[in-house]
N, C-alpha and C. Protein backbone atom coordinates (compact mmCIF):
# COMPACT_ATOMS: atom_id res chain seq x y z
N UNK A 1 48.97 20.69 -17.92
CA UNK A 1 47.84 20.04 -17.27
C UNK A 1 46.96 21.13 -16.63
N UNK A 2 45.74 20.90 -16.75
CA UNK A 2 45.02 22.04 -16.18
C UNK A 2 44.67 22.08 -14.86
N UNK A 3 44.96 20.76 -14.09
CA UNK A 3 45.07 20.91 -12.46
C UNK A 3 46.09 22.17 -12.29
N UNK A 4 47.43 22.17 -12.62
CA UNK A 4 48.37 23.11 -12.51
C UNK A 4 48.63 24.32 -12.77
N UNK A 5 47.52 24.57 -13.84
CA UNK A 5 46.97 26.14 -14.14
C UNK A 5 45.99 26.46 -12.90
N UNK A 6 45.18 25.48 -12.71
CA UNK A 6 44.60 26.31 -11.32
C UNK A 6 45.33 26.22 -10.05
N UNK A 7 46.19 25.34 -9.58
CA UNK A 7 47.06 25.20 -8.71
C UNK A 7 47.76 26.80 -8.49
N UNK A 8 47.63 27.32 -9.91
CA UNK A 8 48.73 28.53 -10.14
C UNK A 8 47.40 29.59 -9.79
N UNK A 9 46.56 29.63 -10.35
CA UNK A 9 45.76 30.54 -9.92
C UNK A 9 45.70 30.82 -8.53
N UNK A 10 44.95 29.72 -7.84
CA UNK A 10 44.51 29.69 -6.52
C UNK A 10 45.84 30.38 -5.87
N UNK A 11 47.28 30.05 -5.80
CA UNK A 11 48.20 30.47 -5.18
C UNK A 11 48.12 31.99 -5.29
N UNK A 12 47.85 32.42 -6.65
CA UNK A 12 47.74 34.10 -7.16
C UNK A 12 46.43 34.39 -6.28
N UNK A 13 45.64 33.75 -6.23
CA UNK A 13 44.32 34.23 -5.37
C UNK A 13 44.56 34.72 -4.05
N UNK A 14 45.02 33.45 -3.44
CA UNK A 14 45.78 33.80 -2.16
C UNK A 14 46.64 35.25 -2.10
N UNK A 15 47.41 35.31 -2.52
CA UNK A 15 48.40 36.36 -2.51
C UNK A 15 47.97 37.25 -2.72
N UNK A 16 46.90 37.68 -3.85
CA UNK A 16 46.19 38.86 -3.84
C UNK A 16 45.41 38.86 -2.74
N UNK A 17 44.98 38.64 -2.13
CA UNK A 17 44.21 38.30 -0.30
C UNK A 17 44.58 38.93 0.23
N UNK A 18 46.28 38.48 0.43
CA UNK A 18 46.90 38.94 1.22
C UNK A 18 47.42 40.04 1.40
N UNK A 19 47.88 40.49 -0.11
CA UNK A 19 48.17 41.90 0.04
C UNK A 19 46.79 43.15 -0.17
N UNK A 20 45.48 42.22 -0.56
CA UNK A 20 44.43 43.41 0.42
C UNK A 20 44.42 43.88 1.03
N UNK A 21 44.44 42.65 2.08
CA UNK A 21 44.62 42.92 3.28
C UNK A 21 45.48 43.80 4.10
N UNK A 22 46.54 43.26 3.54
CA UNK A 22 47.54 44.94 3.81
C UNK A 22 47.50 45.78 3.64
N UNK A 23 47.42 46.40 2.03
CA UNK A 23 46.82 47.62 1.83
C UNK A 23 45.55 47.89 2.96
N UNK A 24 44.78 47.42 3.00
CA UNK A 24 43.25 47.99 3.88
C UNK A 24 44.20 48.18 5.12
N UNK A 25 45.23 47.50 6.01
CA UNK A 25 45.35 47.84 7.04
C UNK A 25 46.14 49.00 7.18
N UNK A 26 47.10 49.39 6.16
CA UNK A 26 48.02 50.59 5.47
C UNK A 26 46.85 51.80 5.36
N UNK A 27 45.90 51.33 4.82
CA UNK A 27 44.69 52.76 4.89
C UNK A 27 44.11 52.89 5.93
N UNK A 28 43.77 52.04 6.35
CA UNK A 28 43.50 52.36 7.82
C UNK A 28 44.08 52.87 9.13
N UNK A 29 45.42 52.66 8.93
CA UNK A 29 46.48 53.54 9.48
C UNK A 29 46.72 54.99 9.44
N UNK A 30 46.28 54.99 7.99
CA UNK A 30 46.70 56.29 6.91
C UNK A 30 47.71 56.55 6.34
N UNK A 31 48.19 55.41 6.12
CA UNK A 31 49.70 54.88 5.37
C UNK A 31 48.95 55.33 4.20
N UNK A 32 48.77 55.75 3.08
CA UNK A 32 48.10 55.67 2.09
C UNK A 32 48.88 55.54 1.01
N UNK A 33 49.89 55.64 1.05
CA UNK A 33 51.10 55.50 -0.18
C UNK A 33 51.47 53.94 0.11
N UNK A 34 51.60 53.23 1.61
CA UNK A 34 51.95 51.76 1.46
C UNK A 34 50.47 50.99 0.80
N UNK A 35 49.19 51.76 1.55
CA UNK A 35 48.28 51.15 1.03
C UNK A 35 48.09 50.99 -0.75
N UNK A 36 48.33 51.90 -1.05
CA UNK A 36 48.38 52.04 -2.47
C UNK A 36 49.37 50.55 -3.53
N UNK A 37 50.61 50.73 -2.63
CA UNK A 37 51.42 49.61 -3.33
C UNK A 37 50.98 48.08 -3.14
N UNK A 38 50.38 48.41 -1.74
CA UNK A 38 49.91 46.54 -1.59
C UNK A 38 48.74 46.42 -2.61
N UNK A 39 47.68 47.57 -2.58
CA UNK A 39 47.10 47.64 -3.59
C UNK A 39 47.29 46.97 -5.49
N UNK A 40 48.05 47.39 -5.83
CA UNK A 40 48.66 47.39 -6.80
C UNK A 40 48.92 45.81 -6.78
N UNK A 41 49.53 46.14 -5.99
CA UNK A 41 50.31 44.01 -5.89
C UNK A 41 49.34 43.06 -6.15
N UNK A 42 48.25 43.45 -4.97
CA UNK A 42 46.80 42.36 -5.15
C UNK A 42 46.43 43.09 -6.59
N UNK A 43 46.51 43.60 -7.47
CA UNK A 43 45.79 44.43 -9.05
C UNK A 43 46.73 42.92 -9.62
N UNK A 44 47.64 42.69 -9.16
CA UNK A 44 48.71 42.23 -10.45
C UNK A 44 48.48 40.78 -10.33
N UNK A 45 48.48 40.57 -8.93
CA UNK A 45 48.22 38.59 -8.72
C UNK A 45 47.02 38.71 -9.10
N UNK A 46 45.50 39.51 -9.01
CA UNK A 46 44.58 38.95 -9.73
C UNK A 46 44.50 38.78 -11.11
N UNK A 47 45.30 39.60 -11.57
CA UNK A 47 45.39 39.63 -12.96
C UNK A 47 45.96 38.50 -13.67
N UNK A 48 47.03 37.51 -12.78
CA UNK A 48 47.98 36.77 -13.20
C UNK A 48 46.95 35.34 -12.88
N UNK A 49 46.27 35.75 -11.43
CA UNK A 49 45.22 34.72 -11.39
C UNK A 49 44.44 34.50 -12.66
N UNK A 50 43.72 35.45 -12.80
CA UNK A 50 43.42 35.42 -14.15
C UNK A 50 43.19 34.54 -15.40
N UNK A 51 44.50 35.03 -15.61
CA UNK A 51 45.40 34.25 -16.98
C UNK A 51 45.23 32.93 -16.60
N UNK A 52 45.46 32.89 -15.04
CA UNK A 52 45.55 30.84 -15.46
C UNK A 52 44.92 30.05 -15.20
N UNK A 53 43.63 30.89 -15.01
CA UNK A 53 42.24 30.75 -14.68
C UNK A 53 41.60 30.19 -15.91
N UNK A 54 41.96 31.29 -16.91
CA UNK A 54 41.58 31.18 -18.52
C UNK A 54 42.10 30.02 -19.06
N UNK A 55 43.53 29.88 -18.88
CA UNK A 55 44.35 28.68 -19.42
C UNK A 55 43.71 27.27 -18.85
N UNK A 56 43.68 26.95 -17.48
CA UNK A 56 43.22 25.88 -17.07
C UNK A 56 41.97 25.75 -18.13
N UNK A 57 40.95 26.75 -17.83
CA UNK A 57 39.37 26.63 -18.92
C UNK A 57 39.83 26.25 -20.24
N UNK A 58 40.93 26.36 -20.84
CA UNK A 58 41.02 26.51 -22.26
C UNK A 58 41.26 24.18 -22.13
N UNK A 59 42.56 24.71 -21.28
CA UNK A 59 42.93 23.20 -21.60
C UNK A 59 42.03 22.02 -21.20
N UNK A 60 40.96 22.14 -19.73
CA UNK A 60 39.89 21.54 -19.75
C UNK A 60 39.04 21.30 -20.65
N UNK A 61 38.60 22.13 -21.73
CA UNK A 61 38.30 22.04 -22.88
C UNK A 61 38.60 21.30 -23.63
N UNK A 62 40.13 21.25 -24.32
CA UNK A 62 40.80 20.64 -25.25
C UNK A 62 40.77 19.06 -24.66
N UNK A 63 40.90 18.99 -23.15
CA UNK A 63 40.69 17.32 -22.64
C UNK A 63 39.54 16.96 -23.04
N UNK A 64 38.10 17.47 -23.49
CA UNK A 64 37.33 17.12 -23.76
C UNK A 64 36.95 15.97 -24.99
């Protein structure tokens, strides 16, 4: 169902947020190696956001 592909996104949205946010506060510290990993983390939930970003679009489609 494509409510549940974005259900899945939005949650990945969030989470990449969150670990922005960390990272930025890790650099701002001058943690720069933690900043880097939260970094990364938010790289991977947007990416996963993404995907089910695309999927929801695909299957909205096919309901058509």
């Amino acid at each position: 169902m494509a409510r549940d592909e974005h259900n899945k996104a939005a949650e990945h949205h969030e989470s990449a947020a969150k670990a922005h946010r960390s990272a930025a506060e890790h650099h701002g510290k001058g943690d720069h190696t933690k900043g880097k990993e939260h970094a990364n983390v938010a790289k991977q939930h947007s990416q996963t956001a993404n995907q089910h970003t695309d999927q929801a679009h695909s299957k909205s489609q096919q309901q058509k």
